[in-house]
PDB file of N, CA and C in Angstrom:
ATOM      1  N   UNK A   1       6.113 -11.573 -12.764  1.00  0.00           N
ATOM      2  CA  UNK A   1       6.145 -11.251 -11.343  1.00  0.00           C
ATOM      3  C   UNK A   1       5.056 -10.230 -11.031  1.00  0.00           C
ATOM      4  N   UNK A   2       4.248 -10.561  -9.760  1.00  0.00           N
ATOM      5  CA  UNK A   2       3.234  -9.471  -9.497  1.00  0.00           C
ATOM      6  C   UNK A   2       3.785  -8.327  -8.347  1.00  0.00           C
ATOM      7  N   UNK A   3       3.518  -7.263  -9.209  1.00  0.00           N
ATOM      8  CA  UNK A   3       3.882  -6.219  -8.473  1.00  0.00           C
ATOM      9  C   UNK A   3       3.278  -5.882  -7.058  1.00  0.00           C
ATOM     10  N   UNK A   4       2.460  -6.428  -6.618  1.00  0.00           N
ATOM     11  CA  UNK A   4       2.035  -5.866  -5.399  1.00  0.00           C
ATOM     12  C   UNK A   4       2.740  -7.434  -4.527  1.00  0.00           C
ATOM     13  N   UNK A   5       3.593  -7.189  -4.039  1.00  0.00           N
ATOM     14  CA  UNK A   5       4.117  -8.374  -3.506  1.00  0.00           C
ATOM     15  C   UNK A   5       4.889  -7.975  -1.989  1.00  0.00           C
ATOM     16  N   UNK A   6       5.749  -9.084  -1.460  1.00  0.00           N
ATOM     17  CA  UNK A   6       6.817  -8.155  -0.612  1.00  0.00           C
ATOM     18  C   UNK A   6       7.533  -7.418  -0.857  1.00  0.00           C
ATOM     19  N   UNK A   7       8.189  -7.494  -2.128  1.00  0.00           N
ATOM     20  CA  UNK A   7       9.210  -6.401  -2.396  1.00  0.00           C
ATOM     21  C   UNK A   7       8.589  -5.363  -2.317  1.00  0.00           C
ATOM     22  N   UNK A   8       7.512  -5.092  -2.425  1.00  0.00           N
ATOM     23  CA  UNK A   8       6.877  -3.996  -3.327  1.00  0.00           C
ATOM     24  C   UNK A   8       6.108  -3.054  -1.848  1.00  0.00           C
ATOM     25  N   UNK A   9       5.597  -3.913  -0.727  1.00  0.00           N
ATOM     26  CA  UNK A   9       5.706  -3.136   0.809  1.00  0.00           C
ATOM     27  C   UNK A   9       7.225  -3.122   1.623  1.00  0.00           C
ATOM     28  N   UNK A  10       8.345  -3.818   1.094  1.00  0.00           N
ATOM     29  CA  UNK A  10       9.873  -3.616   1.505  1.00  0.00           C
ATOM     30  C   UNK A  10       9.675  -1.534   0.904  1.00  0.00           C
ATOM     31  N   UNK A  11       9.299  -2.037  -0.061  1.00  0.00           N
ATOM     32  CA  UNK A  11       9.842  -0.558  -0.909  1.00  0.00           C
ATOM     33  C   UNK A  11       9.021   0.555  -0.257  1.00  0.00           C
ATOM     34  N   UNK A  12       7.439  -0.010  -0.184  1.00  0.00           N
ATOM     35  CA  UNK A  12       7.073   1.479   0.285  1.00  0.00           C
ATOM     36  C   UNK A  12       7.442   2.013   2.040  1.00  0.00           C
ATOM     37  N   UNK A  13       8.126   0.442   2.501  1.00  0.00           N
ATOM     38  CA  UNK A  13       8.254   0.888   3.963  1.00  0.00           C
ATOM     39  C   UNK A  13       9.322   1.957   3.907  1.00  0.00           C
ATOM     40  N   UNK A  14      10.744   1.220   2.759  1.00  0.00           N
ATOM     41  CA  UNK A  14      11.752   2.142   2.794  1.00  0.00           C
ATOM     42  C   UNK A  14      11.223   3.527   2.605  1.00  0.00           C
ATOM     43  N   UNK A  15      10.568   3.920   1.429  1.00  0.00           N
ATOM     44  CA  UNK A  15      10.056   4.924   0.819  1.00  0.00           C
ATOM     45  C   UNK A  15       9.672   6.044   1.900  1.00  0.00           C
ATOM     46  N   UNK A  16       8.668   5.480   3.216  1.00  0.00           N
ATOM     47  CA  UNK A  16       7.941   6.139   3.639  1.00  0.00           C
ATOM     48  C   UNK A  16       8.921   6.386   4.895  1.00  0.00           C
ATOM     49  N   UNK A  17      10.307   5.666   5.513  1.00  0.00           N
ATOM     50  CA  UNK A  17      11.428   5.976   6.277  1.00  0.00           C
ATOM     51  C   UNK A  17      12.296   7.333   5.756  1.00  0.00           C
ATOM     52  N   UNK A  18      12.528   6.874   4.203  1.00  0.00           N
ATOM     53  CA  UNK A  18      12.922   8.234   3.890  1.00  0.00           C
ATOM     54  C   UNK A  18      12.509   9.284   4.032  1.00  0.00           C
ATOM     55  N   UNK A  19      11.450   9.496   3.559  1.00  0.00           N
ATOM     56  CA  UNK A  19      10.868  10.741   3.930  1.00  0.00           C
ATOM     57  C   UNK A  19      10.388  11.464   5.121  1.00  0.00           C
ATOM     58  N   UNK A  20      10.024  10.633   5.881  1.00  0.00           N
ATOM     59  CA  UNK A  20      10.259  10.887   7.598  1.00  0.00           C
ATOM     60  C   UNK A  20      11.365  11.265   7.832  1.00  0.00           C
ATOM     61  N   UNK A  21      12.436  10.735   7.293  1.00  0.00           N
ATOM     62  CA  UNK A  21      14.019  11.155   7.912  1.00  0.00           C
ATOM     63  C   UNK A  21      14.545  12.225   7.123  1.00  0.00           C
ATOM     64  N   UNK A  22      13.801  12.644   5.950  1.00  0.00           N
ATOM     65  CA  UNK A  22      13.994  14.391   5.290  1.00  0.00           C
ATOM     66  C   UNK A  22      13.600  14.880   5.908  1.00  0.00           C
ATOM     67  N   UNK A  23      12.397  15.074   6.978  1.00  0.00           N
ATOM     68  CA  UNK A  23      11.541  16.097   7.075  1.00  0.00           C
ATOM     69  C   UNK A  23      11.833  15.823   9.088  1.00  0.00           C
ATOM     70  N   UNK A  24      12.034  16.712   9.380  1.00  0.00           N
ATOM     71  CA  UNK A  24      11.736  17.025  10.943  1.00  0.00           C
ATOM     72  C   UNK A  24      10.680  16.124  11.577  1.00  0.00           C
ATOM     73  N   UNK A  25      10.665  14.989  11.785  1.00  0.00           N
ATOM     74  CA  UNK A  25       9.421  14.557  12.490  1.00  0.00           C
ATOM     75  C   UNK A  25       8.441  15.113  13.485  1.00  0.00           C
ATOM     76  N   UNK A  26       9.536  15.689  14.532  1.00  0.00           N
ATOM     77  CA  UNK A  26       8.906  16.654  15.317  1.00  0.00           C
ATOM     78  C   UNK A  26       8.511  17.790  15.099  1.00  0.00           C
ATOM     79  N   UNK A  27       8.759  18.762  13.868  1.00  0.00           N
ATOM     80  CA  UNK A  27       7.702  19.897  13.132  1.00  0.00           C
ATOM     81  C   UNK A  27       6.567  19.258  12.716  1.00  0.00           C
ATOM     82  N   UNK A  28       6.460  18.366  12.276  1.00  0.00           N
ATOM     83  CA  UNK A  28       5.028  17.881  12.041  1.00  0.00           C
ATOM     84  C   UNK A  28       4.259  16.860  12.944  1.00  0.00           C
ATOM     85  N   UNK A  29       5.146  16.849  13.889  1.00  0.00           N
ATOM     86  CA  UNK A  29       3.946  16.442  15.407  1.00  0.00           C
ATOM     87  C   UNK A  29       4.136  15.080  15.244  1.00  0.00           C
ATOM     88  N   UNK A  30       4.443  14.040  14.669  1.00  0.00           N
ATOM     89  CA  UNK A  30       4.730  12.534  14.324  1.00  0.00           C
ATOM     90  C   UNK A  30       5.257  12.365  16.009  1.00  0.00           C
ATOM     91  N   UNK A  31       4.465  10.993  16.671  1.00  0.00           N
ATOM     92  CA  UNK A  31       5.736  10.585  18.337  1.00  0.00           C
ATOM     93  C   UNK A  31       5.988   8.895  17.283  1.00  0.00           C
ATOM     94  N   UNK A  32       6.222   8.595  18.010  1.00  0.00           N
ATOM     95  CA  UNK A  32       7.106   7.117  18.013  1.00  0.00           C
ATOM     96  C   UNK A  32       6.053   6.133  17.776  1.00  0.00           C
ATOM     97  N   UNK A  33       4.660   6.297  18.352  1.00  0.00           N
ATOM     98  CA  UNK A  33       3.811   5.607  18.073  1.00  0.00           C
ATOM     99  C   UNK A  33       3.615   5.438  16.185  1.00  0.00           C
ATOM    100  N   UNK A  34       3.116   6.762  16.187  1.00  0.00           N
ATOM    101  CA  UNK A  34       2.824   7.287  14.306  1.00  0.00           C
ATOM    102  C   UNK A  34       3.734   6.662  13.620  1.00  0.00           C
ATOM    103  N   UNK A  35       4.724   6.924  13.948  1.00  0.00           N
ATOM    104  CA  UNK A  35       6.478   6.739  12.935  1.00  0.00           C
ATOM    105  C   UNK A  35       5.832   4.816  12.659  1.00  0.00           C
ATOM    106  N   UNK A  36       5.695   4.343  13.781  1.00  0.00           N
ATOM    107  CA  UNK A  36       5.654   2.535  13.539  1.00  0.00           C
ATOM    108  C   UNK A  36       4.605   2.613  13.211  1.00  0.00           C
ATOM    109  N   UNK A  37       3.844   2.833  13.287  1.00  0.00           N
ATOM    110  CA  UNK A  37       1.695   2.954  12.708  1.00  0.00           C
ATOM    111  C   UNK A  37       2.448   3.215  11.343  1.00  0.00           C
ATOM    112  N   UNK A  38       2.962   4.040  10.615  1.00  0.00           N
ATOM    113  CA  UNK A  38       3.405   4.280   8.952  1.00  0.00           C
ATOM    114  C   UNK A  38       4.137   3.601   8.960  1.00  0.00           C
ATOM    115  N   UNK A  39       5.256   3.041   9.348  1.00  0.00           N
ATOM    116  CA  UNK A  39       5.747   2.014   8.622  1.00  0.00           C
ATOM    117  C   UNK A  39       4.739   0.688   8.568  1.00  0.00           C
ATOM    118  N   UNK A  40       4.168   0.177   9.407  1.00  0.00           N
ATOM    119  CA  UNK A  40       3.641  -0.930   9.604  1.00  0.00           C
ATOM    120  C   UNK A  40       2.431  -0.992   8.284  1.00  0.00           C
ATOM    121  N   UNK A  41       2.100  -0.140   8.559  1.00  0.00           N
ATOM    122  CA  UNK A  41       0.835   0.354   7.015  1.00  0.00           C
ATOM    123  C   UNK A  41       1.558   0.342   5.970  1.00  0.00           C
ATOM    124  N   UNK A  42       2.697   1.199   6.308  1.00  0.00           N
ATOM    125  CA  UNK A  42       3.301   0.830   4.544  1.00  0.00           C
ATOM    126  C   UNK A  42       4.027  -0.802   3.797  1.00  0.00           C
ATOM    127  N   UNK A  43       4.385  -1.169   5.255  1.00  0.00           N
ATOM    128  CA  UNK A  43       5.016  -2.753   4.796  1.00  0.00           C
ATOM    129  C   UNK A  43       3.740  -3.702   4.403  1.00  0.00           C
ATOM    130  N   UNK A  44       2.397  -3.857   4.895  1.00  0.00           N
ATOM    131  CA  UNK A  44       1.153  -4.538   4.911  1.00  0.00           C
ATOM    132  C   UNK A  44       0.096  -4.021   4.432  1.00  0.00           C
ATOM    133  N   UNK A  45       0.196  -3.019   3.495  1.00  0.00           N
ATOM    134  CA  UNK A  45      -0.538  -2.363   2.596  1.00  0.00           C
ATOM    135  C   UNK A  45      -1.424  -3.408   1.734  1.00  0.00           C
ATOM    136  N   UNK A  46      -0.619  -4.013   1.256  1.00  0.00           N
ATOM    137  CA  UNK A  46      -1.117  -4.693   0.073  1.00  0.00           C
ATOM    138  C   UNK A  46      -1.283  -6.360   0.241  1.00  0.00           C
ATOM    139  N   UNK A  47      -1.291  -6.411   1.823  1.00  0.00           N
ATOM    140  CA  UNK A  47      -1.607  -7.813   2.455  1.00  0.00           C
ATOM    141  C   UNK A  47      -2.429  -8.413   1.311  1.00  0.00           C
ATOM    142  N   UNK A  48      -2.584  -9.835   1.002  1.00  0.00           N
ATOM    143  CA  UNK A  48      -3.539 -10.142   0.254  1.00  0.00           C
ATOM    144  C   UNK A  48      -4.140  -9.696  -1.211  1.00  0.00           C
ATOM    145  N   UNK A  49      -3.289  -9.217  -2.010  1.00  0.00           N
ATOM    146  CA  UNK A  49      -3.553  -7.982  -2.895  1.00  0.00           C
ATOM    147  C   UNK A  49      -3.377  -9.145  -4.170  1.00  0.00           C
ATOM    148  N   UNK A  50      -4.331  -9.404  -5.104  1.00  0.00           N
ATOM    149  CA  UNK A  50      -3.681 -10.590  -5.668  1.00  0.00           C
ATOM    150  C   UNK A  50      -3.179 -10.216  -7.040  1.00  0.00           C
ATOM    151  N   UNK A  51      -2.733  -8.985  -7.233  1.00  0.00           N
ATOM    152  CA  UNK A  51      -1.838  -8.451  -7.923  1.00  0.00           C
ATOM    153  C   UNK A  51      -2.412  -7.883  -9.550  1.00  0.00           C
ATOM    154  N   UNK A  52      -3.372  -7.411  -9.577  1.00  0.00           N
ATOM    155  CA  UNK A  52      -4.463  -7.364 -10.726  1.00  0.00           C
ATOM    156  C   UNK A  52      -4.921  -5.551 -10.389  1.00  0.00           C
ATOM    157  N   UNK A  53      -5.125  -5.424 -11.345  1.00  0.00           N
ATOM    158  CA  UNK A  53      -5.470  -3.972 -11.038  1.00  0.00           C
ATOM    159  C   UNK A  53      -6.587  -3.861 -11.413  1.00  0.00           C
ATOM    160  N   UNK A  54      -7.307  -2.795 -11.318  1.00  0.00           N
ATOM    161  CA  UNK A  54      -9.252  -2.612 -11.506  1.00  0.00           C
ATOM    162  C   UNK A  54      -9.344  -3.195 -12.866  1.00  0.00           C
ATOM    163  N   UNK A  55      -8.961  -2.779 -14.200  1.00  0.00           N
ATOM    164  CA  UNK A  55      -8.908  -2.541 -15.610  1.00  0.00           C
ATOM    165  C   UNK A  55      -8.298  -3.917 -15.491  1.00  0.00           C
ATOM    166  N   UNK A  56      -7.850  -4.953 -15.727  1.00  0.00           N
ATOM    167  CA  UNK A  56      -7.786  -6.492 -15.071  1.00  0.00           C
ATOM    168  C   UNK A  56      -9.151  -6.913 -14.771  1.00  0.00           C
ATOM    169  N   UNK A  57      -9.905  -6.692 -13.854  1.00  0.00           N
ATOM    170  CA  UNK A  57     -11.027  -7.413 -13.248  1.00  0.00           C
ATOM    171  C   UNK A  57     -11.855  -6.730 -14.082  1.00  0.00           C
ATOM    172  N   UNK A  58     -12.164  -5.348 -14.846  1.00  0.00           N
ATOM    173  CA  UNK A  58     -12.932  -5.251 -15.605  1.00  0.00           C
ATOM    174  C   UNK A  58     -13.072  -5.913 -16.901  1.00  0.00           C
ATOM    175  N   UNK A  59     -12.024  -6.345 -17.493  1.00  0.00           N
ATOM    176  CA  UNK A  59     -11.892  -6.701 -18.801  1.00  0.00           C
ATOM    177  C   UNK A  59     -12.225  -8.005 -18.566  1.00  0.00           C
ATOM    178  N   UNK A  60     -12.001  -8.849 -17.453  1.00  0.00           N
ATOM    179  CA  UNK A  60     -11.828 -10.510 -16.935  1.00  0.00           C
ATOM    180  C   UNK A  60     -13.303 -10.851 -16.666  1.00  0.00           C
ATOM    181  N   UNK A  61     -13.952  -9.572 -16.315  1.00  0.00           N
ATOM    182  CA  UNK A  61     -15.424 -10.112 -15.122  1.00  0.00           C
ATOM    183  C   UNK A  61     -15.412 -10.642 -14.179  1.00  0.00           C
ATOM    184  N   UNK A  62     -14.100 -10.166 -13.383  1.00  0.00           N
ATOM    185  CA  UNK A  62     -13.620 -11.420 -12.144  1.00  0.00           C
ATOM    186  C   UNK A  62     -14.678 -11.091 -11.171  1.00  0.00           C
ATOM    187  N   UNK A  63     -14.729 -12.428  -9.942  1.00  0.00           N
ATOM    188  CA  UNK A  63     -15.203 -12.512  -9.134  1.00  0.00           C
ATOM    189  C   UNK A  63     -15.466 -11.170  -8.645  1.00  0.00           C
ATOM    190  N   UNK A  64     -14.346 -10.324  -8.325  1.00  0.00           N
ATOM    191  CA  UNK A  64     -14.437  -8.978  -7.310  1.00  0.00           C
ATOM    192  C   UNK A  64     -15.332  -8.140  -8.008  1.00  0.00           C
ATOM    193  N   UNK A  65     -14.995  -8.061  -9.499  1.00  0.00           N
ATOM    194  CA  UNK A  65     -15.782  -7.345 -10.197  1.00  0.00           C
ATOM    195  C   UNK A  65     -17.221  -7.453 -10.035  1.00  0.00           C
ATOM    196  N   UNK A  66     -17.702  -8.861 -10.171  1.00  0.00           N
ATOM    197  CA  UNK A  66     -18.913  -8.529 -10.465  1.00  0.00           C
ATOM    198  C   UNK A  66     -19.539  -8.827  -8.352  1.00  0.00           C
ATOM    199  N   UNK A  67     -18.797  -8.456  -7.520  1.00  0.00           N
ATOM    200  CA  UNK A  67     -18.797  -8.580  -5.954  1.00  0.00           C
ATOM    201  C   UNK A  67     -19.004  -6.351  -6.032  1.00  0.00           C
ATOM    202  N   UNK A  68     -18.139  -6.074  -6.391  1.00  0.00           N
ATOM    203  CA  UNK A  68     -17.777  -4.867  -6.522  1.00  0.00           C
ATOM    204  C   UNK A  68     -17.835  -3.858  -7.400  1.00  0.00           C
ATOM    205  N   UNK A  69     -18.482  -4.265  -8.529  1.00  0.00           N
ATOM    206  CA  UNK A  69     -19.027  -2.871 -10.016  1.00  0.00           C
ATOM    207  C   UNK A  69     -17.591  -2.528 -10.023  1.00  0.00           C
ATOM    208  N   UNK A  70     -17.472  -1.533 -10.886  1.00  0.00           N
ATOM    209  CA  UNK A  70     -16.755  -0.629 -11.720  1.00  0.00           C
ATOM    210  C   UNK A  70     -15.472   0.062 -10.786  1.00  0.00           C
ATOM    211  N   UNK A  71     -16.013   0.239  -9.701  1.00  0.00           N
ATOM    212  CA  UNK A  71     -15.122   1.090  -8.766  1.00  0.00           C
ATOM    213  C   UNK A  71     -14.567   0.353  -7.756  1.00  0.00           C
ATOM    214  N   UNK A  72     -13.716   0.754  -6.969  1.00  0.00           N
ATOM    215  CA  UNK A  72     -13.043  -0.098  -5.822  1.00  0.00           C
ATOM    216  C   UNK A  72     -13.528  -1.594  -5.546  1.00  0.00           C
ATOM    217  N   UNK A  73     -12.954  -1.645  -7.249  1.00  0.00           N
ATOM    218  CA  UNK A  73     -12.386  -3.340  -7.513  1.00  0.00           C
ATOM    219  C   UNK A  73     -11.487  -3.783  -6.401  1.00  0.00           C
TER     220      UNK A  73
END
């Protein structure tokens, strides 16, 4: 199973609800807009992500790799 999947923006949406709902939203200036702008980023983060990590495409020579060198594979 590849980790960057839906479950895996389910989790960081939860992730990033929790912690909004520890912390005072309104001490740190967050309106209603922000609150859905972070969740929405955190559920579609990894849109398209085909589940391979840099050290993957380096060892492979994948496409991205050799699109993209060494760094922000």
């Amino acid at each position: 199973m590849k980790y960057h999947n839906d479950l895996h923006g389910s989790d960081c949406a939860q992730h990033v609800s929790f912690m909004l709902n520890q912390q005072s939203i309104q001490s740190v200036g967050l309106g209603k807009n922000d609150v859905l702008s972070l969740l929405v980023a955190a559920l579609a983060h990894d849109v398209n992500h085909n589940g391979f990590n840099n050290g993957y495409h380096k060892r492979t020579n994948s496409r991205l790799h050799k699109a993209f060198g060494d760094e922000s594979i």
